[in-house]
Protein backbone atom coordinates (compact mmCIF):
# COMPACT_ATOMS: atom_id res chain seq x y z
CA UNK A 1 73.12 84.20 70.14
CA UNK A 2 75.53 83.56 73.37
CA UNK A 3 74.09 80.90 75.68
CA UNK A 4 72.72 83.19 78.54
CA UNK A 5 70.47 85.04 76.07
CA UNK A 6 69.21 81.47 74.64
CA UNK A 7 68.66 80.24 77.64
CA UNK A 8 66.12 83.63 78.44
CA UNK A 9 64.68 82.82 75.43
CA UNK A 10 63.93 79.36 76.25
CA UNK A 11 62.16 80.64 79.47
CA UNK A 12 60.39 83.03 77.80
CA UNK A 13 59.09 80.46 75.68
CA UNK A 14 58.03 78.39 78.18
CA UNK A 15 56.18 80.55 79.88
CA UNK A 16 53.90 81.45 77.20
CA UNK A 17 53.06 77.88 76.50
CA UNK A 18 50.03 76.20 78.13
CA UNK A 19 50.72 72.89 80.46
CA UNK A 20 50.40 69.50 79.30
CA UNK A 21 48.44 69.02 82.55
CA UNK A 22 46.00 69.88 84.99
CA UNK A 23 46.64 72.40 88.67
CA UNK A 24 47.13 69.62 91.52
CA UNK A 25 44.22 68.06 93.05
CA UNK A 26 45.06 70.23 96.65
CA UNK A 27 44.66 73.29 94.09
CA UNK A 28 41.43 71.92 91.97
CA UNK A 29 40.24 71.80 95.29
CA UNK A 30 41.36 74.81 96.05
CA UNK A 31 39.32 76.16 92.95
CA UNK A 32 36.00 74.51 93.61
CA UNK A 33 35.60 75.60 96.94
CA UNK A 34 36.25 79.30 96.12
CA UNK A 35 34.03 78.57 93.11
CA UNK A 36 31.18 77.74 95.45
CA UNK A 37 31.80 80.53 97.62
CA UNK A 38 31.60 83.14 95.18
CA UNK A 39 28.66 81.47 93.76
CA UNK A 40 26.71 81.17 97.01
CA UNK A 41 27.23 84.89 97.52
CA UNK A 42 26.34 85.79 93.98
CA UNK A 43 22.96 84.51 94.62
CA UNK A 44 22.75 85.98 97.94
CA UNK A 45 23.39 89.38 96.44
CA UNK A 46 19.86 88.51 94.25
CA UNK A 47 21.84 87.19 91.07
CA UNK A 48 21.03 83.94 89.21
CA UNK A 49 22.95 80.97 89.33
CA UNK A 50 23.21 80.24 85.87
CA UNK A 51 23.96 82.57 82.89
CA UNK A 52 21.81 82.24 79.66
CA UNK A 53 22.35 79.31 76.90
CA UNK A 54 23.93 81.82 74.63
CA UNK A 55 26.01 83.16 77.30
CA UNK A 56 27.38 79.81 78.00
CA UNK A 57 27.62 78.78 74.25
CA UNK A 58 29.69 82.34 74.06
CA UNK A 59 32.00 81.44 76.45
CA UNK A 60 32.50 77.76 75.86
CA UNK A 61 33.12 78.93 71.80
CA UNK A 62 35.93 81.52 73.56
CA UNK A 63 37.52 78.48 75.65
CA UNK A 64 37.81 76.36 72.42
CA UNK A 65 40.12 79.03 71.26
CA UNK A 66 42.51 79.28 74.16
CA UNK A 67 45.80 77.16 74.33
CA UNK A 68 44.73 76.05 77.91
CA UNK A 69 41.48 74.46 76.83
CA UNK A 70 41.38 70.28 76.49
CA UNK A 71 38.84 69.78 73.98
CA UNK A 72 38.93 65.76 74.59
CA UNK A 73 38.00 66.39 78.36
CA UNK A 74 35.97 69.48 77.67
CA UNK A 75 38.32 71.32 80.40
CA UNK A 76 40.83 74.14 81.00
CA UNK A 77 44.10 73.01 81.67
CA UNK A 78 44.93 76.49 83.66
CA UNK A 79 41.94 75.85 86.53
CA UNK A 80 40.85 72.42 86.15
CA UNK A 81 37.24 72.79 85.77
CA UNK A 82 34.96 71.11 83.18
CA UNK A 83 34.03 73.97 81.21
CA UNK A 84 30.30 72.96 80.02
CA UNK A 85 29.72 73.39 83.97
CA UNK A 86 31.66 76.53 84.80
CA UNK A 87 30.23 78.14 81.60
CA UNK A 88 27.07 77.94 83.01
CA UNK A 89 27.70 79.55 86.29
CA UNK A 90 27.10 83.00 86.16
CA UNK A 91 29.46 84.48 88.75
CA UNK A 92 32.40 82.18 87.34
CA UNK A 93 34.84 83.98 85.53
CA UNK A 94 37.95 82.82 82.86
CA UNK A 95 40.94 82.17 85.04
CA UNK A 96 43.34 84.69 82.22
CA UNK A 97 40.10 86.73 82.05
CA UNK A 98 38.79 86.10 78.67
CA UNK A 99 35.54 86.43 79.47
């Protein structure tokens, strides 16, 4: 393998692996505030706030699976958001769309 194709194969690599850390604070931010937003107009639109316990148990047992979930801080590594929350809101959705 010559070096330009190892070094595409590095990067491809790399992108398929989840970070070691969490978005920036400005971007967590970022993510709660739209999180709120869509929330607040869910409900306005006559939907609950929160989904059902087996809902959230459904998706929480889906976020233990992914590479992006930090199962020390209960969190996803790709959004920043404690998942035993988010879980529960009903108008949240996965940030790679898993559920």
């Amino acid at each position: 393998m010559d070096k330009e194709a190892l070094k595409k194969k590095l990067e491809e690599i790399k992108s398929n692996m989840p970070p070691n850390f969490y978005p920036s604070p400005a971007q967590m931010v970022k993510n709660a505030a739209q999180s709120i937003v869509n929330n607040v107009k869910s409900v306005f639109q006559g939907n609950n706030l929160t989904s059902s316990d087996n809902e959230a148990a459904t998706r929480l047992n889906i976020c233990k699976s992914c590479n992006f979930f930090d199962e020390s801080q209960v969190r996803c590594k790709k959004c920043g958001c404690k998942m035993a929350v988010k879980t529960y809101l009903k108008a949240e959705k996965c940030p790679i769309g898993k559920w």
